[in-house]
Protein backbone atom coordinates (compact mmCIF):
# COMPACT_ATOMS: atom_id res chain seq x y z
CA UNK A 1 -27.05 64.75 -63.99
CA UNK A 2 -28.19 67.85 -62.86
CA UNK A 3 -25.32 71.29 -62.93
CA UNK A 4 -24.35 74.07 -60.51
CA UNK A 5 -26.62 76.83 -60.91
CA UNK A 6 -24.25 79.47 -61.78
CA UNK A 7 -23.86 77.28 -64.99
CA UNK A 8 -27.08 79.48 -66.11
CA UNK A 9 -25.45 82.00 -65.27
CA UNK A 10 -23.25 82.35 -67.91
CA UNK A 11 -23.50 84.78 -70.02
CA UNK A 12 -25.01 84.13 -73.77
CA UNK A 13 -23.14 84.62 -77.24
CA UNK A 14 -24.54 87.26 -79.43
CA UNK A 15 -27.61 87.05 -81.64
CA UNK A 16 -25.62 89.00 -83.79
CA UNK A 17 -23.72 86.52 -86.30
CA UNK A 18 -20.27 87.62 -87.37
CA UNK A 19 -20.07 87.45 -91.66
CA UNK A 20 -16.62 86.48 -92.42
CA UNK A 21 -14.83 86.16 -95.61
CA UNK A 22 -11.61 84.01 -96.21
CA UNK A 23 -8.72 83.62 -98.61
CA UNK A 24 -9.24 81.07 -101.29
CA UNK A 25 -6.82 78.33 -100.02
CA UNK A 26 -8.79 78.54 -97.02
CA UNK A 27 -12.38 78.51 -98.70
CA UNK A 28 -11.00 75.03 -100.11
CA UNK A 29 -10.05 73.55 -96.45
CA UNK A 30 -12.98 74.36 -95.37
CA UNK A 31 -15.19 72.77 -98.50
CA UNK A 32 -13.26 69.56 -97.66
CA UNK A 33 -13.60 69.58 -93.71
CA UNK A 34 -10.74 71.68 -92.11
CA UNK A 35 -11.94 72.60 -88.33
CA UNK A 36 -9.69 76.16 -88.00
CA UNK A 37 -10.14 79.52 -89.98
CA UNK A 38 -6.95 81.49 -89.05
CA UNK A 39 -6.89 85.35 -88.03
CA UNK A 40 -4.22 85.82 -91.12
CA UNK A 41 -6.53 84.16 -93.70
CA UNK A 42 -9.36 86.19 -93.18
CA UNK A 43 -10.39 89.12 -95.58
CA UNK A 44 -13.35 90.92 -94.70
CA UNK A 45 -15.39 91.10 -91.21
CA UNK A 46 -18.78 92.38 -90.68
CA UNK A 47 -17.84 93.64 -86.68
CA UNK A 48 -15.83 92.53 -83.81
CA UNK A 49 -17.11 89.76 -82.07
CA UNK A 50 -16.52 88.40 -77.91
CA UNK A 51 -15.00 84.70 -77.33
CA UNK A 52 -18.45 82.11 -78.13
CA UNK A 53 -20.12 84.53 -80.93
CA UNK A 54 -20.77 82.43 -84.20
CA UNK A 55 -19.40 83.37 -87.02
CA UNK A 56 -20.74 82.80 -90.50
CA UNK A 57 -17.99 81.66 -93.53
CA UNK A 58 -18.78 82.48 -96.98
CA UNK A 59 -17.43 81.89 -99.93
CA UNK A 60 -16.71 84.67 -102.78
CA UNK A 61 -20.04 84.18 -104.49
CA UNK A 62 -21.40 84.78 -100.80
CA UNK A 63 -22.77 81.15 -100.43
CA UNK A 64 -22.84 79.75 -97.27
CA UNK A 65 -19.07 77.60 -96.53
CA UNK A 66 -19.19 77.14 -92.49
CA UNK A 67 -20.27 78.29 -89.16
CA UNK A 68 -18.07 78.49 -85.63
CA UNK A 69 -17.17 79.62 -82.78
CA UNK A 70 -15.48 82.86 -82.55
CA UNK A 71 -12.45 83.63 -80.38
CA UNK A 72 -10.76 87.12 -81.00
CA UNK A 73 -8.33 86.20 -78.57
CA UNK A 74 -6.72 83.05 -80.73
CA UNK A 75 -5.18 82.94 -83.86
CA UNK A 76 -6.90 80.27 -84.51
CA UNK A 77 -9.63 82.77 -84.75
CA UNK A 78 -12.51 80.40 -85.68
CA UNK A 79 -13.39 76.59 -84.83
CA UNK A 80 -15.61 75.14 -87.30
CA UNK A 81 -18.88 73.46 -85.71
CA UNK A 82 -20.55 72.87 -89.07
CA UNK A 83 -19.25 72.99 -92.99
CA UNK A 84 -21.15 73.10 -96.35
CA UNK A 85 -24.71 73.64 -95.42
CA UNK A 86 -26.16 75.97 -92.38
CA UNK A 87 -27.41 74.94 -89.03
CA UNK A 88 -29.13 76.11 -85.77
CA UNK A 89 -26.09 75.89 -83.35
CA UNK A 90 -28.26 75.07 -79.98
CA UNK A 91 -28.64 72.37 -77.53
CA UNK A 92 -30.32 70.05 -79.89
CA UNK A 93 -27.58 70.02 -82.47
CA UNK A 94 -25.00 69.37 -79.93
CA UNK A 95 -27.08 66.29 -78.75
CA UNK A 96 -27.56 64.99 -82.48
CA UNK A 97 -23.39 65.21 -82.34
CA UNK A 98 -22.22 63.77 -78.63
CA UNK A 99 -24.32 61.27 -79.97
CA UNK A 100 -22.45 60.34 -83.10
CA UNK A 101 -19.61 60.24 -81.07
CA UNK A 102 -20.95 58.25 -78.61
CA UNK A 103 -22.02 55.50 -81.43
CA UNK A 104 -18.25 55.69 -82.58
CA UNK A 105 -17.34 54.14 -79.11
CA UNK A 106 -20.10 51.75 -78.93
CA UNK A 107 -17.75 48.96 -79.36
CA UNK A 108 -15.94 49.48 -76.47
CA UNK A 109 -19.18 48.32 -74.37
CA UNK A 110 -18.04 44.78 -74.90
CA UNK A 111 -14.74 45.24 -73.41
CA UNK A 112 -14.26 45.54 -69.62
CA UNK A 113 -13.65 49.23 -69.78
CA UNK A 114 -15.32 52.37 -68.01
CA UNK A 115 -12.30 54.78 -68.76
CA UNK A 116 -12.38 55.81 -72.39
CA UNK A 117 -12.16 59.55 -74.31
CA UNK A 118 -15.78 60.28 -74.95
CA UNK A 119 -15.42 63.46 -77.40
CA UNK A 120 -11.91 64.01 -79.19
CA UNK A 121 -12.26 67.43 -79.93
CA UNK A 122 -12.21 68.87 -83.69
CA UNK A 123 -12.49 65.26 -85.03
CA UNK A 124 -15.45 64.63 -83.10
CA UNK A 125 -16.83 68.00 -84.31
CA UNK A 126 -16.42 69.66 -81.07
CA UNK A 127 -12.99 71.74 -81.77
CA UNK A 128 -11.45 72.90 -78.35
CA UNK A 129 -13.24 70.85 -76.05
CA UNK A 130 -12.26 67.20 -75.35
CA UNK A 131 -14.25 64.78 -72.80
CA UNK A 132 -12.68 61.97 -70.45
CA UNK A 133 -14.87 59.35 -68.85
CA UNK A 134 -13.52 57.74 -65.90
CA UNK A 135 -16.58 55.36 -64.72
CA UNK A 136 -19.09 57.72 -63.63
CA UNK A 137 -16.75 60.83 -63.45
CA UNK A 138 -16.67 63.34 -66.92
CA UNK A 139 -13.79 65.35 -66.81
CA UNK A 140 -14.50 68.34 -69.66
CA UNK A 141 -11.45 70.48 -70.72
CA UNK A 142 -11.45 73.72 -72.54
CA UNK A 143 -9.02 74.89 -74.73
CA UNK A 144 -10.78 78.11 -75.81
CA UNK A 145 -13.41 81.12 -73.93
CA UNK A 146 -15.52 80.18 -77.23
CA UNK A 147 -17.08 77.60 -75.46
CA UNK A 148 -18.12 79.33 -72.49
CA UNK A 149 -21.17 80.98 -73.35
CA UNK A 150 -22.22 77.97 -74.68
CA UNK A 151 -21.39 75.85 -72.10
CA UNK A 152 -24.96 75.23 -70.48
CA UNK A 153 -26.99 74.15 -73.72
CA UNK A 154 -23.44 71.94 -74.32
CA UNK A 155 -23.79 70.20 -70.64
CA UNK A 156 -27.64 70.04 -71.10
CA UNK A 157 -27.16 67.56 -74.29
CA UNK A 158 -24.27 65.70 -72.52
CA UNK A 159 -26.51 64.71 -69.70
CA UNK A 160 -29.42 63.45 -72.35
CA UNK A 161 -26.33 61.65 -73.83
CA UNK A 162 -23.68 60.37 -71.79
CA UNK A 163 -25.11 60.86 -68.29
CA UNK A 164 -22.68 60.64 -65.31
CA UNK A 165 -22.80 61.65 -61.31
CA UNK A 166 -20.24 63.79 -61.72
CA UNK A 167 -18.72 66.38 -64.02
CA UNK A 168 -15.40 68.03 -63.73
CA UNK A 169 -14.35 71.52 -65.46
CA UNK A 170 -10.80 71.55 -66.42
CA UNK A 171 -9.05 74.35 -68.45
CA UNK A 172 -5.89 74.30 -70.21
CA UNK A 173 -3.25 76.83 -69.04
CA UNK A 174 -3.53 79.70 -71.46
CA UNK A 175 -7.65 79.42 -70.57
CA UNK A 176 -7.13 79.87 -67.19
CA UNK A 177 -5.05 82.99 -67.15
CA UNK A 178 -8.72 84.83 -69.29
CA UNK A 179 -10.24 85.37 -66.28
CA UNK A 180 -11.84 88.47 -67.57
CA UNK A 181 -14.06 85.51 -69.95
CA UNK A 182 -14.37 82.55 -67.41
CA UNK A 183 -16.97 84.32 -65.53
CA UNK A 184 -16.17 82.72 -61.90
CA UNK A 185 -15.96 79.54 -63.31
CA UNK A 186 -11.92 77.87 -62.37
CA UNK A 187 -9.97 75.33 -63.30
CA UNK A 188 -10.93 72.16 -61.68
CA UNK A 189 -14.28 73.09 -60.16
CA UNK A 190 -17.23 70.48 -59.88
CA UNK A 191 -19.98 71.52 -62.28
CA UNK A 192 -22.38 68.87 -61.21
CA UNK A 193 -24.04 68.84 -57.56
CA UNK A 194 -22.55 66.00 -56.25
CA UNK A 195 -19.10 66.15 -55.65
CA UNK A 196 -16.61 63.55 -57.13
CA UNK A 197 -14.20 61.74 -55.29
CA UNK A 198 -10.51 62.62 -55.22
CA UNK A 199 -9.23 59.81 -56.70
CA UNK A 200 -11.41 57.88 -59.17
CA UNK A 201 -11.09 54.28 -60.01
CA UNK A 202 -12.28 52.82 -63.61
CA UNK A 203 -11.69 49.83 -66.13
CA UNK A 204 -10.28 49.23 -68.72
CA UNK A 205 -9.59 45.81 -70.73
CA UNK A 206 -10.78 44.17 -67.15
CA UNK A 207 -7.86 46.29 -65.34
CA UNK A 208 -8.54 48.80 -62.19
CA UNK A 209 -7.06 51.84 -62.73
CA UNK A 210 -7.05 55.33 -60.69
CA UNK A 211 -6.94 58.89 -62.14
CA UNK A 212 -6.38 62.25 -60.51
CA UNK A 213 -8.69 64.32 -62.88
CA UNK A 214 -7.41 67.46 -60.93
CA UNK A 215 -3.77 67.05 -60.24
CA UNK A 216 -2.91 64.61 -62.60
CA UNK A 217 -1.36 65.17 -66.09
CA UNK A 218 -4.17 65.55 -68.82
CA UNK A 219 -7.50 64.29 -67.47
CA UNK A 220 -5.64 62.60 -65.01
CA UNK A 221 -4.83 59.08 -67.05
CA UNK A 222 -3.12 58.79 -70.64
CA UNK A 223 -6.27 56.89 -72.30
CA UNK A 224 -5.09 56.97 -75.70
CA UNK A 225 -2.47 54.06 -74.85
CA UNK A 226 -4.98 51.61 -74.23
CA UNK A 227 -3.97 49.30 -77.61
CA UNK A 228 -0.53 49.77 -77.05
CA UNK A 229 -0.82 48.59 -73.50
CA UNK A 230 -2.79 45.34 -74.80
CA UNK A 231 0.02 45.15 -77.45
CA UNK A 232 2.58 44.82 -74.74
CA UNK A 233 0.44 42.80 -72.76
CA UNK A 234 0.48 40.27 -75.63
CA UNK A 235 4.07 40.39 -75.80
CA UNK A 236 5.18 40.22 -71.79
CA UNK A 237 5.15 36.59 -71.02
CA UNK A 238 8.51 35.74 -68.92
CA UNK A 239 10.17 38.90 -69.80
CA UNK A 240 11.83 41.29 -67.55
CA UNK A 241 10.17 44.65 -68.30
CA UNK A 242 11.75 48.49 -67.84
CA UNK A 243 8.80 51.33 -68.37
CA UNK A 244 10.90 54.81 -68.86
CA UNK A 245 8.57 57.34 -68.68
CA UNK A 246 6.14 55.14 -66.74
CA UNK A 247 3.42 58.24 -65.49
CA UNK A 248 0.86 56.25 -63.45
CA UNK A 249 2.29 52.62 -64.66
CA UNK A 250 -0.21 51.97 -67.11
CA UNK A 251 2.09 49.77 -69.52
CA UNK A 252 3.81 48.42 -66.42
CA UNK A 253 0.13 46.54 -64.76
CA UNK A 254 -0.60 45.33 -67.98
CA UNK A 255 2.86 43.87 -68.67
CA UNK A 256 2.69 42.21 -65.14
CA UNK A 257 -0.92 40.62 -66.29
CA UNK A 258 0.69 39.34 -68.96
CA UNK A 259 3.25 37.58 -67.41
CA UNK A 260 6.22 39.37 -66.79
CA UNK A 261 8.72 38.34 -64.32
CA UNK A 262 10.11 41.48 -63.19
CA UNK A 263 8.67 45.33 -64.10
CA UNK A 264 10.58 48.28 -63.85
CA UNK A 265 9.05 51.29 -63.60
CA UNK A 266 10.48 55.05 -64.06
CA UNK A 267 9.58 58.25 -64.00
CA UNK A 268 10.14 61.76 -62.82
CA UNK A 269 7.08 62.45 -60.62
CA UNK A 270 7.48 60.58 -57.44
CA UNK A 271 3.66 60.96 -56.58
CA UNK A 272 3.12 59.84 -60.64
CA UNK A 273 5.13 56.46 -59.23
CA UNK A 274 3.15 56.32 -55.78
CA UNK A 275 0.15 55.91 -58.28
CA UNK A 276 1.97 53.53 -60.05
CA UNK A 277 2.50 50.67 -56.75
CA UNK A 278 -1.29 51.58 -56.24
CA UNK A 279 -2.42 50.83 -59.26
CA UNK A 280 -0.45 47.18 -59.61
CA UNK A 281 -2.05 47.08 -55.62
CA UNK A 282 -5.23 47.72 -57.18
CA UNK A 283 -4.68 44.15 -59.49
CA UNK A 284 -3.39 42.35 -56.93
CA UNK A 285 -6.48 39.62 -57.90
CA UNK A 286 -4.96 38.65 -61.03
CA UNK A 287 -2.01 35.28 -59.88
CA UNK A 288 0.22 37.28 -62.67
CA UNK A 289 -0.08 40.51 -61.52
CA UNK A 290 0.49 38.88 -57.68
CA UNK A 291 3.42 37.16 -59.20
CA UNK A 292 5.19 40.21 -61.03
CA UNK A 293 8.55 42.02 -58.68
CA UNK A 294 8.05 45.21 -59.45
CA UNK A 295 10.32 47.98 -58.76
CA UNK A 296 10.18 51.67 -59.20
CA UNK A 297 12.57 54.52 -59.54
CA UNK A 298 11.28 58.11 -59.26
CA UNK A 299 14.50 59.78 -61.23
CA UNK A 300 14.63 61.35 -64.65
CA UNK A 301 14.99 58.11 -67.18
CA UNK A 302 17.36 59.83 -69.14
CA UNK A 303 19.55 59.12 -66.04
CA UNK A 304 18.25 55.62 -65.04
CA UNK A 305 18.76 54.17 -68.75
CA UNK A 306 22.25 55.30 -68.81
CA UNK A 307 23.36 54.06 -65.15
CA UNK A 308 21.50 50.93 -66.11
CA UNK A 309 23.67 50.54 -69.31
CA UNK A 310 26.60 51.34 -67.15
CA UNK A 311 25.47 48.74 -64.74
CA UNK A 312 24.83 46.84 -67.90
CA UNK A 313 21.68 45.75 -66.78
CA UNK A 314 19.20 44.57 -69.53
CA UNK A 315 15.76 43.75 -70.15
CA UNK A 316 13.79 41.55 -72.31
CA UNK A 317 11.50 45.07 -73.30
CA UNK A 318 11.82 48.62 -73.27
CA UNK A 319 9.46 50.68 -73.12
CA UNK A 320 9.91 54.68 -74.07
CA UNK A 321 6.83 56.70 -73.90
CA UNK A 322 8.14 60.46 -73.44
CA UNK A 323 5.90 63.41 -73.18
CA UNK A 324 5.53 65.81 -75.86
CA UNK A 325 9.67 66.77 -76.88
CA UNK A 326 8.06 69.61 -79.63
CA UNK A 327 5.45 72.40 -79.08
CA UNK A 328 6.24 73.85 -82.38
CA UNK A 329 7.97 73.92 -85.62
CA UNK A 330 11.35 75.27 -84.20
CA UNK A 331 11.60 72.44 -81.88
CA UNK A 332 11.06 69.43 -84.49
CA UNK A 333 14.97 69.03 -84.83
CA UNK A 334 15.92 68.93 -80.97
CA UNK A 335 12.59 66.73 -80.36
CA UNK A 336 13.82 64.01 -83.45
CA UNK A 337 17.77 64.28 -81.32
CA UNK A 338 15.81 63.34 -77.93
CA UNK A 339 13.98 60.35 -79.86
CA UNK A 340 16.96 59.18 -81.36
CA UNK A 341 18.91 59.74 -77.65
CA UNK A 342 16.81 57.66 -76.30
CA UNK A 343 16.59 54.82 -78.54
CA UNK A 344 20.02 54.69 -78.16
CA UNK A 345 19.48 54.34 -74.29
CA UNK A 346 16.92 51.65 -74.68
CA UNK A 347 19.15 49.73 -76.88
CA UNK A 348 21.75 49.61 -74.84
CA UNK A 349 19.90 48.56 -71.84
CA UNK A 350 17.77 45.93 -74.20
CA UNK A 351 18.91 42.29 -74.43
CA UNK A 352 19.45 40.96 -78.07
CA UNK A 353 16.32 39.57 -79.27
CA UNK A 354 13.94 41.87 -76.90
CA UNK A 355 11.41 44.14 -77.97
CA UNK A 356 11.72 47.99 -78.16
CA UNK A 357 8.10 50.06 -77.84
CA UNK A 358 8.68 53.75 -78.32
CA UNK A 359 6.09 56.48 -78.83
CA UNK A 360 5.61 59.49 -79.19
CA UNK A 361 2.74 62.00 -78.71
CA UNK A 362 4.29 65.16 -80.43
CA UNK A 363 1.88 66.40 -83.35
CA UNK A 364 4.73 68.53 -84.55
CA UNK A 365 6.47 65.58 -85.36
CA UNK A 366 4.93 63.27 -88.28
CA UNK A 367 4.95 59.72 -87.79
CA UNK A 368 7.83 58.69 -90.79
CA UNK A 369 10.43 61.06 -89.20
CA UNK A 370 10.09 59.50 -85.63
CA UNK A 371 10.00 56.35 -86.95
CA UNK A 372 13.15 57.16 -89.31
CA UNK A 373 14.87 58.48 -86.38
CA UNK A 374 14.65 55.03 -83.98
CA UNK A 375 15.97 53.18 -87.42
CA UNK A 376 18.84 55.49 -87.95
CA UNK A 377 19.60 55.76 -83.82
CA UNK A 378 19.42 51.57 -84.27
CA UNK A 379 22.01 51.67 -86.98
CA UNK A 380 24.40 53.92 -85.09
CA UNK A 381 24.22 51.38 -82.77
CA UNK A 382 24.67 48.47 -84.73
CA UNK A 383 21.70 47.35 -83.76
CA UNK A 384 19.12 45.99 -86.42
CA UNK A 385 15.31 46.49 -85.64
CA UNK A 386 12.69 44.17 -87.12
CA UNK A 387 9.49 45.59 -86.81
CA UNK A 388 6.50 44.01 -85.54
CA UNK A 389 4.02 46.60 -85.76
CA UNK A 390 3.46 50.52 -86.37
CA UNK A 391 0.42 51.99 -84.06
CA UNK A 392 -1.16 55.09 -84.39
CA UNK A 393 -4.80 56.22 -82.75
CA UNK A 394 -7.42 54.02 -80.69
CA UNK A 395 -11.08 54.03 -81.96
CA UNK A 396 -12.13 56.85 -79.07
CA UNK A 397 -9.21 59.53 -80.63
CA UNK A 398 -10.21 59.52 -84.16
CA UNK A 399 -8.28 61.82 -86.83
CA UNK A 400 -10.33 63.62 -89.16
CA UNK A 401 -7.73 66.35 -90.25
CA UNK A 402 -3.96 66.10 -90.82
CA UNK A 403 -2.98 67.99 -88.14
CA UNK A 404 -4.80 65.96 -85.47
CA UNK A 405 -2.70 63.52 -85.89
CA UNK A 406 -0.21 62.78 -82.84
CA UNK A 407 0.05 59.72 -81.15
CA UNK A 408 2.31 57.00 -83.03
CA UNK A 409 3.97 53.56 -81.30
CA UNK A 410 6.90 51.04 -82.86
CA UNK A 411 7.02 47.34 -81.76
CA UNK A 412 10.46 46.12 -82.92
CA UNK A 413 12.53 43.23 -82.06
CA UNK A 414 16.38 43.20 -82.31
């Protein structure tokens, strides 16, 4: 894979290492793995530093604790590359870590699929910077300027790693308003020479998917579903099937290989649902998928679950995958009321004995509140769940600290 020149361009972080001390709750985080140093629990600072310098953590008897990536513009004001004992941060030890978490994947070679998250950010070591691979397309999004000045010797190692024909740039929103630190590179832009295709097809589990890794939401493809997918997969045979929240229709093809007689798919984004009929199109091959009707709605499910209950249609499953209801702490409670809303709407669209599958991707929101809140919205009800199974993160989004924690799934029956 070879890069754009102006990739050498960049400029380079400081030879100058920033000595930072911290409070003591924080020197103990750190000791047992944490990936952020906050602006608030620092005490002293050697000199002001520019997004991408490394700064050096020690403790109060001035022993070495950590080293990271500096970014003066964030409160989370370091992100920990290495803990406990010093290292040379170059292009050498980022190769020695893509490939640890490229042997954490491994066992996905045996499995049909060519779409998969290849680095997970701070629990893959690489805080603020996440990697998608979609076949031979690597879509890399930034979440901080830290990495910028670092980005060359970063891309070097990827290509001895994980080599691909193409490599996308994405930035998250906050990113791309720092122009002043992006140094002509934009959200979106091609980083390798040759120039990937608009629309990208991959695997996964033997299924043909497209992503958008410009336009589309994330990378362009919600990869951490891919269990709970092959959960409902399991669990479609003859059953009439409503996705809410359906994005690209990733549950619905794999509930139509399964079996399903009838898929319903909803969601917002009318071009999100355009992708949808595509990507059942695109496994056409499969008699099952052939077989399934499948119908689409491109309205707000908040509205199509409650003219459907009105209509009282029902459905063997229900599937409720929202986007993220809370950015922060003040929007836990109203997050828990739209969960709890909305199993409400599933139930009463869901036939007795069908399966509910609701998720939720809010970190703010730990995993025994939303699942409380679908128990206590099934009781309102009078409805009684029997769980089958609680999911939480595939084998390519590992958690390594609390906080990384977001993604959690109930199978129920009622």
């Amino acid at each position: 894979m070879e890069f754009i020149a102006s990739l050498s361009q960049l400029p380079a972080p400081s030879a100058k290492r920033i000595a930072l001390h911290v409070t003591a709750p924080v020197e103990r985080a750190l000791r047992q793995g944490h990936p952020w140093v906050f602006d608030q629990s620092i005490t002293e600072q050697s000199h002001e530093g520019a997004p991408g310098d490394l700064a050096v953590i020690f403790d109060n008897k001035r022993r070495f604790l950590a080293i990271g990536l500096y970014d003066p513009t964030s409160t989370i004001r370091v992100r920990v590359l290495q803990s406990r004992r010093p290292a040379t941060i170059n292009a050498e030890w980022f190769q020695n870590k893509l490939n640890l978490a490229a042997q954490v994947r491994e066992s996905l070679e045996g499995t049909d699929t060519t779409g998969y998250r290849l680095v997970h950010g701070e629990n893959d070591g690489f805080p603020g910077l996440v990697i998608d691979r979609y076949d031979e397309t690597l879509v890399l999004k930034l979440y901080t300027p830290a990495w910028i000045p670092h980005l060359k010797e970063f891309c070097d190692a990827l290509a001895q790693v994980s080599p691909a024909e193409h490599l996308i740039l994405r930035l998250n929103r906050i990113l791309q308003k720092q122009t002043e630190f992006l140094h002509g590179l934009s959200d979106g832009m091609t980083l390798s020479l040759l120039t990937p295709p608009s629309l990208i097809l991959f695997m996964e589990n033997g299924l043909t998917f497209e992503s958008d890794p410009i336009h589309g939401q994330k990378t362009g493809f919600f990869l951490d579903q891919r269990d709970n997918r092959a959960k409902v997969e399991e669990l479609s045979r003859d059953k009439s099937v409503l996705n809410v929240f359906a994005y690209t229709g990733g549950f619905s093809v794999y509930a139509a290989r399964g079996g399903a007689k009838e898929v319903l798919s909803v969601d917002i984004s009318a071009p999100a649902i355009e992708a949808a009929v595509r990507n059942m199109g695109h496994n056409r091959h499969f008699p099952t998928v052939a077989a399934v009707s499948h119908e689409t709605f491109a309205e707000d499910a908040f509205d199509v679950l409650a003219r459907m209950e009105a209509q009282k249609r029902l459905f063997d499953m229900v599937i409720i995958d929202p986007p993220m209801f809370a950015q922060n702490e003040k929007q836990i409670a109203s997050a828990l009321a739209a969960y709890r809303k909305l199993t409400r709407l599933g139930l009463g669209v869901l036939r007795k004995g069908g399966t509910l599958v609701q998720a939720s991707c809010s970190s703010r929101v730990d995993a025994d509140s939303f699942f409380d809140s679908i128990h206590q919205s099934a009781r309102e009800a009078g409805r009684r769940l029997m769980e089958i199974e609680r999911t939480g993160h595939a084998l390519d989004h590992p958690i390594n600290f609390e906080e990384g924690a977001y993604l959690k799934c109930l199978f129920a029956t009622t």
